[in-house]
Every structure is written in structure tokens, then in C-alpha cells.
Protein backbone atom coordinates (compact mmCIF):
# COMPACT_ATOMS: atom_id res chain seq x y z
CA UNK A 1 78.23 94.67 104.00
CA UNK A 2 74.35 94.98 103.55
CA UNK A 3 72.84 94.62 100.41
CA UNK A 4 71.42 97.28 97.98
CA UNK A 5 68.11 97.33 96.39
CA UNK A 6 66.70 99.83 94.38
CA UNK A 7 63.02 100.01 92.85
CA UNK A 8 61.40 101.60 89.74
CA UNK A 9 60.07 104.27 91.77
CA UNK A 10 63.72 105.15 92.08
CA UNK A 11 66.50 107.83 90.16
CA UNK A 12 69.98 107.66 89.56
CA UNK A 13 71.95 110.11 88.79
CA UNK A 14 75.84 109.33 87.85
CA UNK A 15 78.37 112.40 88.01
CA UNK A 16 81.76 111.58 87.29
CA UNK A 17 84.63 113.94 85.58
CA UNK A 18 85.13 111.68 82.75
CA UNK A 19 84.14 109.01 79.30
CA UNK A 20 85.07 105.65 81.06
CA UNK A 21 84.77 106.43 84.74
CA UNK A 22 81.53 104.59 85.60
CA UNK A 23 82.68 101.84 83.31
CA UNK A 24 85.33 100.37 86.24
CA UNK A 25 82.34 98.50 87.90
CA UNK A 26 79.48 100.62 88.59
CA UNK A 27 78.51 100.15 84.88
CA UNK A 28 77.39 96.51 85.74
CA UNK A 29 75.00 97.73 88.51
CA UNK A 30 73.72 100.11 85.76
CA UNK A 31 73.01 97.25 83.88
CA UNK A 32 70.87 95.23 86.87
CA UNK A 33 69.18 98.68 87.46
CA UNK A 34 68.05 99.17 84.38
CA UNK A 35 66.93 95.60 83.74
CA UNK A 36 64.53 96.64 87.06
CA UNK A 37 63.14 99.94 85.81
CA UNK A 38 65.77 101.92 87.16
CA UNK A 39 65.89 105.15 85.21
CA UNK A 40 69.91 105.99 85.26
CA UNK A 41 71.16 109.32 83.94
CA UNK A 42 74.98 109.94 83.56
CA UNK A 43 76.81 113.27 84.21
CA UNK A 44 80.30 113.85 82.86
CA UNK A 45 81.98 116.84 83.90
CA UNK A 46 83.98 116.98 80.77
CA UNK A 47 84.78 115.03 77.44
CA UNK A 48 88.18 113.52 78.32
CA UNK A 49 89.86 115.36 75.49
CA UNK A 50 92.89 115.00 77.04
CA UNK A 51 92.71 111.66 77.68
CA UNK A 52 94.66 110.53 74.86
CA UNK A 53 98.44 110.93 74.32
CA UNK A 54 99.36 112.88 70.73
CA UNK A 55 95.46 113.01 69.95
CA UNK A 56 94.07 116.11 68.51
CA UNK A 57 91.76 117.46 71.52
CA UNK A 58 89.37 118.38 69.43
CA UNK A 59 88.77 114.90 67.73
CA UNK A 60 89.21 113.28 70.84
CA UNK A 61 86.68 115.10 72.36
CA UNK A 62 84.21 113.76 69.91
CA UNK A 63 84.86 110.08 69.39
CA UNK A 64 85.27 109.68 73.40
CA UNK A 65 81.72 111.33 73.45
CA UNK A 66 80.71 108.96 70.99
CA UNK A 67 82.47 105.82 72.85
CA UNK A 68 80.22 106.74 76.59
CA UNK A 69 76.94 107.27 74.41
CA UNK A 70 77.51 103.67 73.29
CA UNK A 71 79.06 102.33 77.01
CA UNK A 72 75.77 104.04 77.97
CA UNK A 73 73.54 102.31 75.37
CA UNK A 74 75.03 98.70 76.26
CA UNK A 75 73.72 99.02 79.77
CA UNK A 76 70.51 100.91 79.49
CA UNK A 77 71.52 104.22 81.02
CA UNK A 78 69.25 106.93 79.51
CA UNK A 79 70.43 110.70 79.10
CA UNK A 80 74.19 111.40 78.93
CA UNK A 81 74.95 114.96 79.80
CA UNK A 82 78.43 116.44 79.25
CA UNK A 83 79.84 119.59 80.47
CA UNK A 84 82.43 121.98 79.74
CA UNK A 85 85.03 122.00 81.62
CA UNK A 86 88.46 121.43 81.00
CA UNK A 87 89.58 117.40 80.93
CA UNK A 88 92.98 117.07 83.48
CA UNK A 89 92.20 120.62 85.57
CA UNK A 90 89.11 120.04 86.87
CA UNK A 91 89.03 122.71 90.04
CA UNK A 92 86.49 122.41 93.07
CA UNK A 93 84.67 126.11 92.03
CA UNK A 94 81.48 127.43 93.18
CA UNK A 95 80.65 127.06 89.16
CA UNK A 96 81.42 123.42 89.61
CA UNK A 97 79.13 122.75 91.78
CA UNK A 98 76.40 125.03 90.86
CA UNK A 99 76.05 123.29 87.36
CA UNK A 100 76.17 119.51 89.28
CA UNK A 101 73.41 120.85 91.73
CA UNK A 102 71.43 122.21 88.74
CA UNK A 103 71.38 119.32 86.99
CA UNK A 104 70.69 117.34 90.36
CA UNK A 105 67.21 119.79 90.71
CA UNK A 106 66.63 119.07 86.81
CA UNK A 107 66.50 114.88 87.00
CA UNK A 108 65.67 115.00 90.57
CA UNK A 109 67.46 111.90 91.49
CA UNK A 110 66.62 110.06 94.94
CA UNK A 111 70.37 108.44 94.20
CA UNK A 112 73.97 110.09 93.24
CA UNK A 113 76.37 107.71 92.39
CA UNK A 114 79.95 109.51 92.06
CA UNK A 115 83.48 108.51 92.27
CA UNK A 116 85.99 108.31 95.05
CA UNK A 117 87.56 111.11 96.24
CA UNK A 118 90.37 109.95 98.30
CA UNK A 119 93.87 110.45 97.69
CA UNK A 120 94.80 106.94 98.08
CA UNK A 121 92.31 104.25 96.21
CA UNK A 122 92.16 100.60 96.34
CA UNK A 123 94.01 100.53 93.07
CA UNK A 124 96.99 103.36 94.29
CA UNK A 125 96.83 106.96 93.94
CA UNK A 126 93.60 108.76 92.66
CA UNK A 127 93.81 110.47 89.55
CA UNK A 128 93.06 114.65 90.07
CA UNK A 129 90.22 115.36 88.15
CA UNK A 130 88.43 111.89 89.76
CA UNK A 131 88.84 113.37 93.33
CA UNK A 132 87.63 116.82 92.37
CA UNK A 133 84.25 115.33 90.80
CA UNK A 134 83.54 113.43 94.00
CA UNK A 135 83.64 115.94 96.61
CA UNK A 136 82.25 118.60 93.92
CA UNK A 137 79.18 115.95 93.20
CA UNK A 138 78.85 115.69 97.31
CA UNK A 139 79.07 119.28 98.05
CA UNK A 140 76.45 119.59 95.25
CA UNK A 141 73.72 116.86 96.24
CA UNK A 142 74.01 118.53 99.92
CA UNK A 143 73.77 122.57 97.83
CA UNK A 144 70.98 121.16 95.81
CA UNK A 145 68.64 120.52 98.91
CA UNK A 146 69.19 123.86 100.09
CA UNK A 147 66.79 126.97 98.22
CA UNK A 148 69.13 129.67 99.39
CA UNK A 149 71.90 128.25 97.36
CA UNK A 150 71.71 128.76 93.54
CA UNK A 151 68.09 129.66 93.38
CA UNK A 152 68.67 130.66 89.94
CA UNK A 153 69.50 127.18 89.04
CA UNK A 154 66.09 125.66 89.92
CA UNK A 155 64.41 124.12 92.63
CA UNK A 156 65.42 122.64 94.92
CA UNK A 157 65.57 118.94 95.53
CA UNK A 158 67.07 116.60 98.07
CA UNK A 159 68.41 113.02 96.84
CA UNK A 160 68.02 110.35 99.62
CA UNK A 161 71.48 108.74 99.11
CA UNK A 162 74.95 109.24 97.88
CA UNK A 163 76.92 106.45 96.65
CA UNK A 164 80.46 106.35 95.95
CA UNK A 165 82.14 103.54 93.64
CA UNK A 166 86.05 102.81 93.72
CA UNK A 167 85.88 103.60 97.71
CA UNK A 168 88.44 101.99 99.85
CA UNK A 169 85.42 100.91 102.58
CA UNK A 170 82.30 100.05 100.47
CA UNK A 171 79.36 99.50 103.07
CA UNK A 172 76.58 98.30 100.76
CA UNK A 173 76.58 96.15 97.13
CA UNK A 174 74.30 95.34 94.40
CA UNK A 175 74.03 91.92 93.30
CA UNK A 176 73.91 91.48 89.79
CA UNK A 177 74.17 88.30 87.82
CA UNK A 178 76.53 87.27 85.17
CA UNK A 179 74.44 88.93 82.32
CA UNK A 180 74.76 91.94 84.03
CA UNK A 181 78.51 91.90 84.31
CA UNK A 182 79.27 90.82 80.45
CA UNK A 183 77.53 94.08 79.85
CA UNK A 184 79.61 96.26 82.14
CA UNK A 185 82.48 94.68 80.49
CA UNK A 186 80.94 95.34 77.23
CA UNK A 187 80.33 99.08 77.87
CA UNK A 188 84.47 99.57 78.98
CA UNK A 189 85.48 97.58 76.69
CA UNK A 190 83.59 100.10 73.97
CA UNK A 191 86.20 103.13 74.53
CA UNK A 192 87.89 101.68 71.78
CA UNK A 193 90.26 104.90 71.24
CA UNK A 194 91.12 105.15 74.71
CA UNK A 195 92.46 101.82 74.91
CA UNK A 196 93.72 101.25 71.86
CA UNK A 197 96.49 104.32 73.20
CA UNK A 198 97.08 101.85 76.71
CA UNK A 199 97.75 98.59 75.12
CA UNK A 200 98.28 97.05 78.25
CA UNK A 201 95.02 97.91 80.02
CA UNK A 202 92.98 94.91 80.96
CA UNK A 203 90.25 93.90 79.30
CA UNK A 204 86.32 94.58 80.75
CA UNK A 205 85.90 91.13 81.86
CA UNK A 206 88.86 91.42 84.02
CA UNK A 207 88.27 94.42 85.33
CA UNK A 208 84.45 94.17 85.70
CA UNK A 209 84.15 90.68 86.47
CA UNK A 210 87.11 90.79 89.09
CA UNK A 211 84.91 94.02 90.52
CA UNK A 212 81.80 91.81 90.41
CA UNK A 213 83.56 88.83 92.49
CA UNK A 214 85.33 91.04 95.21
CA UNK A 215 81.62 92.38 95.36
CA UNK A 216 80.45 89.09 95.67
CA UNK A 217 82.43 87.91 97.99
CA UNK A 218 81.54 90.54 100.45
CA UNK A 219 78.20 90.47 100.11
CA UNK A 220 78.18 86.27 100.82
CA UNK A 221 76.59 85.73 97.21
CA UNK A 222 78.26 85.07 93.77
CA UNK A 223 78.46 88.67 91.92
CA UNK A 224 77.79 92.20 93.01
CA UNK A 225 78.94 95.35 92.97
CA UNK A 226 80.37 96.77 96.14
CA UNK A 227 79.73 101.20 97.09
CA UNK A 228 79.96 103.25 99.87
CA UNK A 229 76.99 104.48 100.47
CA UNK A 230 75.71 108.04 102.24
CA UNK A 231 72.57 109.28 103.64
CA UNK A 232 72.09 112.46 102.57
């Protein structure tokens, strides 16, 4: 495990298929990048409509919108971009990844951060739509480098580095400090709906801080947040 560091002169962009997804963990190291300068953009390949049982989709769609501006907010991640596609049937299409890669030449990011895309994840079996959006983001950051792919959505641009949270063999970690993870936990903790629908989810500070201390503890330090990371 090596450590992480990112400067001001750096750009993250987040593409994940749903509100909530970066808040697992990653949303701490949001939190520390920001605090540096970081400028952090988040892309969310659809609303979550579905996400809650006997909800209207409609309304759902628009207070789960609401919840990730204000998860985005608490850590200091800038523009929050959601697409169109359908919550629960996300498909790997050449449309997919032609509107991730567009976006990727529009904040020219030298970072993606996206989710796991294995079958199997450190917490049991990967949810659909979550392994869809990280091989779509990956197949994206690689189709946004090339010019002969999707000209018509810009030009091109080639991020340094790919990282992937919720992987079953992170490689690198960000330290943060505690400050850092009380507003990760803050930022899950703000999908009020969503959890107010799974009474028995755990609450941010478990989750985040028990991300933040298996971090920690492979990095040799107190707190950080653990990815696998890429060079692209």
C-alpha cells in the first residue's frame, strides 16, 4: 500500500451510476481533497429513481437529486452532473460510454475515480448497475484519449489515473484526518429518504469511519481511504 497525494494543479472526476455511491468512503477523500484545492466534479449516471421501494419514481428522482447536491456540498465537491439513464438497467452501450467520455473531454480530469466492477466485492455480491458504471467509466477514460472515437463529443483528453473505490485489492490510500471522515459520514448520512426506506442500514460513522480505519491500517497511519489505482 503506497500512499496517495494529490495537488491543486490536479482534477477529479467521480462517475458512478448512482445518489449515494461515492458516499461509502470515497466521500471522505473528497473531503481532504477539497480542503487541498482539489477541484472534484461528480458524475451520476442516473437519479436512483428506483432506489426506493413503493416511491413514486418521479418524486424520488428529485429529492435523491436533492440529497447528492447536499452529500456534495458537505464535502466540497463542485459540479454534480446527472444523466439519463434508467436507475436498476444500466447497460454497457456505446451511448454509455460516449456521454462518460464526453464529459471526461469537458472537465478534463487528470483523475477518474469510479466504482468497482467486480462481481464479488469486499462486502458480497456487486449490485448491477455499480458494475456496469465501472467498466463503462474505464472503457470511457481509455475512449476519451483517443480522437478517432466520438470526435463529435469533443476533444480529446487523456486522464493520468483511474481509481477505483470498493475494490477487493486497493493498491494506494489517502490519508485523511478525523475532520475529514465526520464529513464523509455527514454527506451519507444526508440521503435521508433513502435510508429512512432501510432502517437497518448503518449509520455514516460506521460505515465511513470503519472505511477510514481499514484504510488506515493499511497504509501504517491512523485514517485513510484505501483505492485501486490505474495508470491510464
Amino acid at each position: 500500500m503506497r500512499e496517495l497525494k494529490l495537488t491543486s494543479s490536479d482534477r477529479v472526476l467521480a462517475v458512478v451510476a448512482h445518489p449515494d455511491d461515492m458516499e461509502y468512503g470515497a466521500s471522505a477523500a473528497v473531503a481532504k481533497w477539497a480542503e487541498d484545492g482539489v477541484d472534484v466534479s461528480y458524475l451520476l449516471l442516473t437519479h436512483g429513481e428506483h432506489g426506493i421501494a413503493g416511491g413514486d419514481p418521479a418524486q424520488v428522482r428529485e429529492v435523491r437529486s436533492a440529497e447528492q447536491r447536499r452529500a456534495c456540498d458537505i464535502v466540497g465537491a463542485g459540479e454534480l452532473a446527472m444523466l439519463d439513464f434508467t436507475d436498476g438497467v444500466l447497460e454497457h452501450t456505446l451511448e454509455l460510454r460516449k456521454a462518460i467520455a464526453a464529459k471526461i473531454r469537458a472537465v478534463k480530469p487528470t483523475v477518474v475515480l469510479t466504482q468497482d466492477w467486480s462481481v464479488v466485492a469486499p462486502w458480497g455480491l456487486n449490485q448491477a448497475d455499480h458494475r456496469v458504471a465501472g467498466m463503462a467509466a474505464l472503457d470511457a477514460a481509455r475512449d476519451a484519449g483517443n480522437e478517432f472515437l466520438f470526435p463529435e463529443a469533443g476533444d480529446r483528453h487523456q486522464a493520468k489515473q483511474l481509481l477505483v473505490t470498493g475494490a477487493n485489492d486497493p493498491d494506494v490510500a489517502v490519508r485523511v484526518e478525523q475532520r475529514h471522515v465526520d464529513k464523509g459520514a455527514k454527506s451519507l448520512d444526508a440521503h435521508e429518504a433513502y435510508f429512512q426506506a432501510l432502517p437497518d442500514h448503518p449509520s455514516g460513522a460506521e460505515i465511513v469511519g470503519g472505511a477510514a480505519q481499514q484504510g488506515g491500517e493499511a497504509l501504517g497511519v491512523p485514517l485513510a481511504i484505501a483505492f485501486k489505482a490505474f495508470d491510464l
